[in-house]
Protein backbone atom coordinates (compact mmCIF):
# COMPACT_ATOMS: atom_id res chain seq x y z
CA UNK A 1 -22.37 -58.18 37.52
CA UNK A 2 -23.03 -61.29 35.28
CA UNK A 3 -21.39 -64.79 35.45
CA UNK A 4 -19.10 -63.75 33.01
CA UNK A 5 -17.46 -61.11 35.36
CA UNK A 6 -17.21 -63.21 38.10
CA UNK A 7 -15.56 -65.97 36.07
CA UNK A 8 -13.49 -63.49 34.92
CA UNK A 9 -12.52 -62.54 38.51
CA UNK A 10 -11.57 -65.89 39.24
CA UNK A 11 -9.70 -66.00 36.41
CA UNK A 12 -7.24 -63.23 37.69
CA UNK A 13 -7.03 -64.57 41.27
CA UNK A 14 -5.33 -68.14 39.74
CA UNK A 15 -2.37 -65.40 37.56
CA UNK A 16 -2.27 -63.83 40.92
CA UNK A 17 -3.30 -60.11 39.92
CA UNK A 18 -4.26 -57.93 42.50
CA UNK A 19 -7.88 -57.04 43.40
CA UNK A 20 -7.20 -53.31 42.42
CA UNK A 21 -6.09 -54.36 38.70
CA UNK A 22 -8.90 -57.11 38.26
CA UNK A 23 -11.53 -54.34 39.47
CA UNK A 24 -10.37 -51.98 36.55
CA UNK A 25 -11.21 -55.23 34.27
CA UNK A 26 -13.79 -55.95 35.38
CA UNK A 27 -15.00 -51.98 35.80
CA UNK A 28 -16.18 -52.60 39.20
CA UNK A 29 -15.14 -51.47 42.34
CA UNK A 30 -12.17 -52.83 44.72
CA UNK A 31 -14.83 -53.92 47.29
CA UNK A 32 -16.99 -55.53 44.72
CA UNK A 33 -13.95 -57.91 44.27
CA UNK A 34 -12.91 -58.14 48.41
CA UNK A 35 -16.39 -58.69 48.88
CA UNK A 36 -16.39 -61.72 46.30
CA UNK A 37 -13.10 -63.35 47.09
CA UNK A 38 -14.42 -63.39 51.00
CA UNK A 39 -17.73 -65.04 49.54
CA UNK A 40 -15.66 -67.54 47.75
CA UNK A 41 -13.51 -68.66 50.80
CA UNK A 42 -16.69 -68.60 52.92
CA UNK A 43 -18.43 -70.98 50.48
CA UNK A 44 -16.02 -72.26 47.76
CA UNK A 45 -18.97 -74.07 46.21
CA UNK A 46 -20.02 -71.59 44.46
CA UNK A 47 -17.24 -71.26 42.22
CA UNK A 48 -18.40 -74.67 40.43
CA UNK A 49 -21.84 -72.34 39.55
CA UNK A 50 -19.75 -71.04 36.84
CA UNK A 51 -18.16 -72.71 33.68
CA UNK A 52 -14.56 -73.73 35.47
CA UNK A 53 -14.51 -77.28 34.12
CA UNK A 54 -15.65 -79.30 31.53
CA UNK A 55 -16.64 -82.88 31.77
CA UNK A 56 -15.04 -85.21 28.76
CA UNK A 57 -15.93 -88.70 29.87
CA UNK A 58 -17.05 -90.46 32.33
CA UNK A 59 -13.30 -90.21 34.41
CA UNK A 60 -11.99 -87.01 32.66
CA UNK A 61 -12.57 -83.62 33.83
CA UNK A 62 -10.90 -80.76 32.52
CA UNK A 63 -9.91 -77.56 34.13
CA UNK A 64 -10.54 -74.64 32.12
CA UNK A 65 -7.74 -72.26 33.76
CA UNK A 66 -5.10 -74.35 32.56
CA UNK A 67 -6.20 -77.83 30.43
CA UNK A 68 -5.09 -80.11 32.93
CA UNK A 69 -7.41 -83.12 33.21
CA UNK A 70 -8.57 -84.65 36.43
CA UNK A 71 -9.90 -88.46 36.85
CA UNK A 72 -13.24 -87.61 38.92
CA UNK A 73 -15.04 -84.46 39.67
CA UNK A 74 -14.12 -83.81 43.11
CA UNK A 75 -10.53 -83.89 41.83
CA UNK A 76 -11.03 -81.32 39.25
CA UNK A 77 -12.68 -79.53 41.44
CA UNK A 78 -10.01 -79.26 44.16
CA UNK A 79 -7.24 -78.57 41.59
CA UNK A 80 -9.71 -75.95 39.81
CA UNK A 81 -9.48 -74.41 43.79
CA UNK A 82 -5.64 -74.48 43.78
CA UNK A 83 -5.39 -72.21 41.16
CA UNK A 84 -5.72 -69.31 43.69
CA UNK A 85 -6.35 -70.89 47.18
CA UNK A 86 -3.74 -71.96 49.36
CA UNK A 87 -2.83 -75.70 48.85
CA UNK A 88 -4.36 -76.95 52.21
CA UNK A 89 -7.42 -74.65 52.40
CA UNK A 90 -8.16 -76.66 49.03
CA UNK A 91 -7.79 -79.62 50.05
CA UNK A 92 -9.71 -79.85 53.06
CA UNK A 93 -12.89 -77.12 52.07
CA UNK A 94 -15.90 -78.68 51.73
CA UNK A 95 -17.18 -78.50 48.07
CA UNK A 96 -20.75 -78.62 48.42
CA UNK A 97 -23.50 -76.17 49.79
CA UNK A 98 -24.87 -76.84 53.31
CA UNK A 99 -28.15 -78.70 53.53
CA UNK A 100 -30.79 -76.61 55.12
């Protein structure tokens, strides 16, 4: 599957379509799509590894779901999570990979 698909995926998740529906988009399988929302909660960081915002300035960050516009990147990031993550799980995830 390429970035495209998964950005795609994510995509879906913040209109709230089912997994069922998004894996005939996407022509994968159901489980593909199980498999990668359960990756996402596990390690919402990797989310931000696909085009999901855009940086304007220096304090603007833009969310490409919807257009809103965020004053700092961790912001935009956590709004780019509530698009299909429950408001508190959002808030609270870390954002960045573990350091090994």
């Amino acid at each position: 599957m390429t970035n495209e698909d998964f950005l795609f995926i994510v995509w879906c998740w913040s209109r709230g379509l089912p997994s069922n529906t998004i894996a005939r988009g996407v022509k994968c399988t159901h489980q593909i799509v199980v498999d990668y929302r359960r990756l996402v909660y596990k390690e919402p960081y990797r989310v931000f590894e696909l085009p999901v915002m855009v940086k304007r300035s220096e304090r603007k960050y833009l969310c490409r779901f919807c257009g809103g516009v965020e004053p700092s990147e961790i912001g935009c990031k956590r709004h780019i999570l509530k698009h299909f993550m429950p408001l508190e799980y959002a808030k609270q995830v870390s954002l960045k990979p573990p350091d090994y």
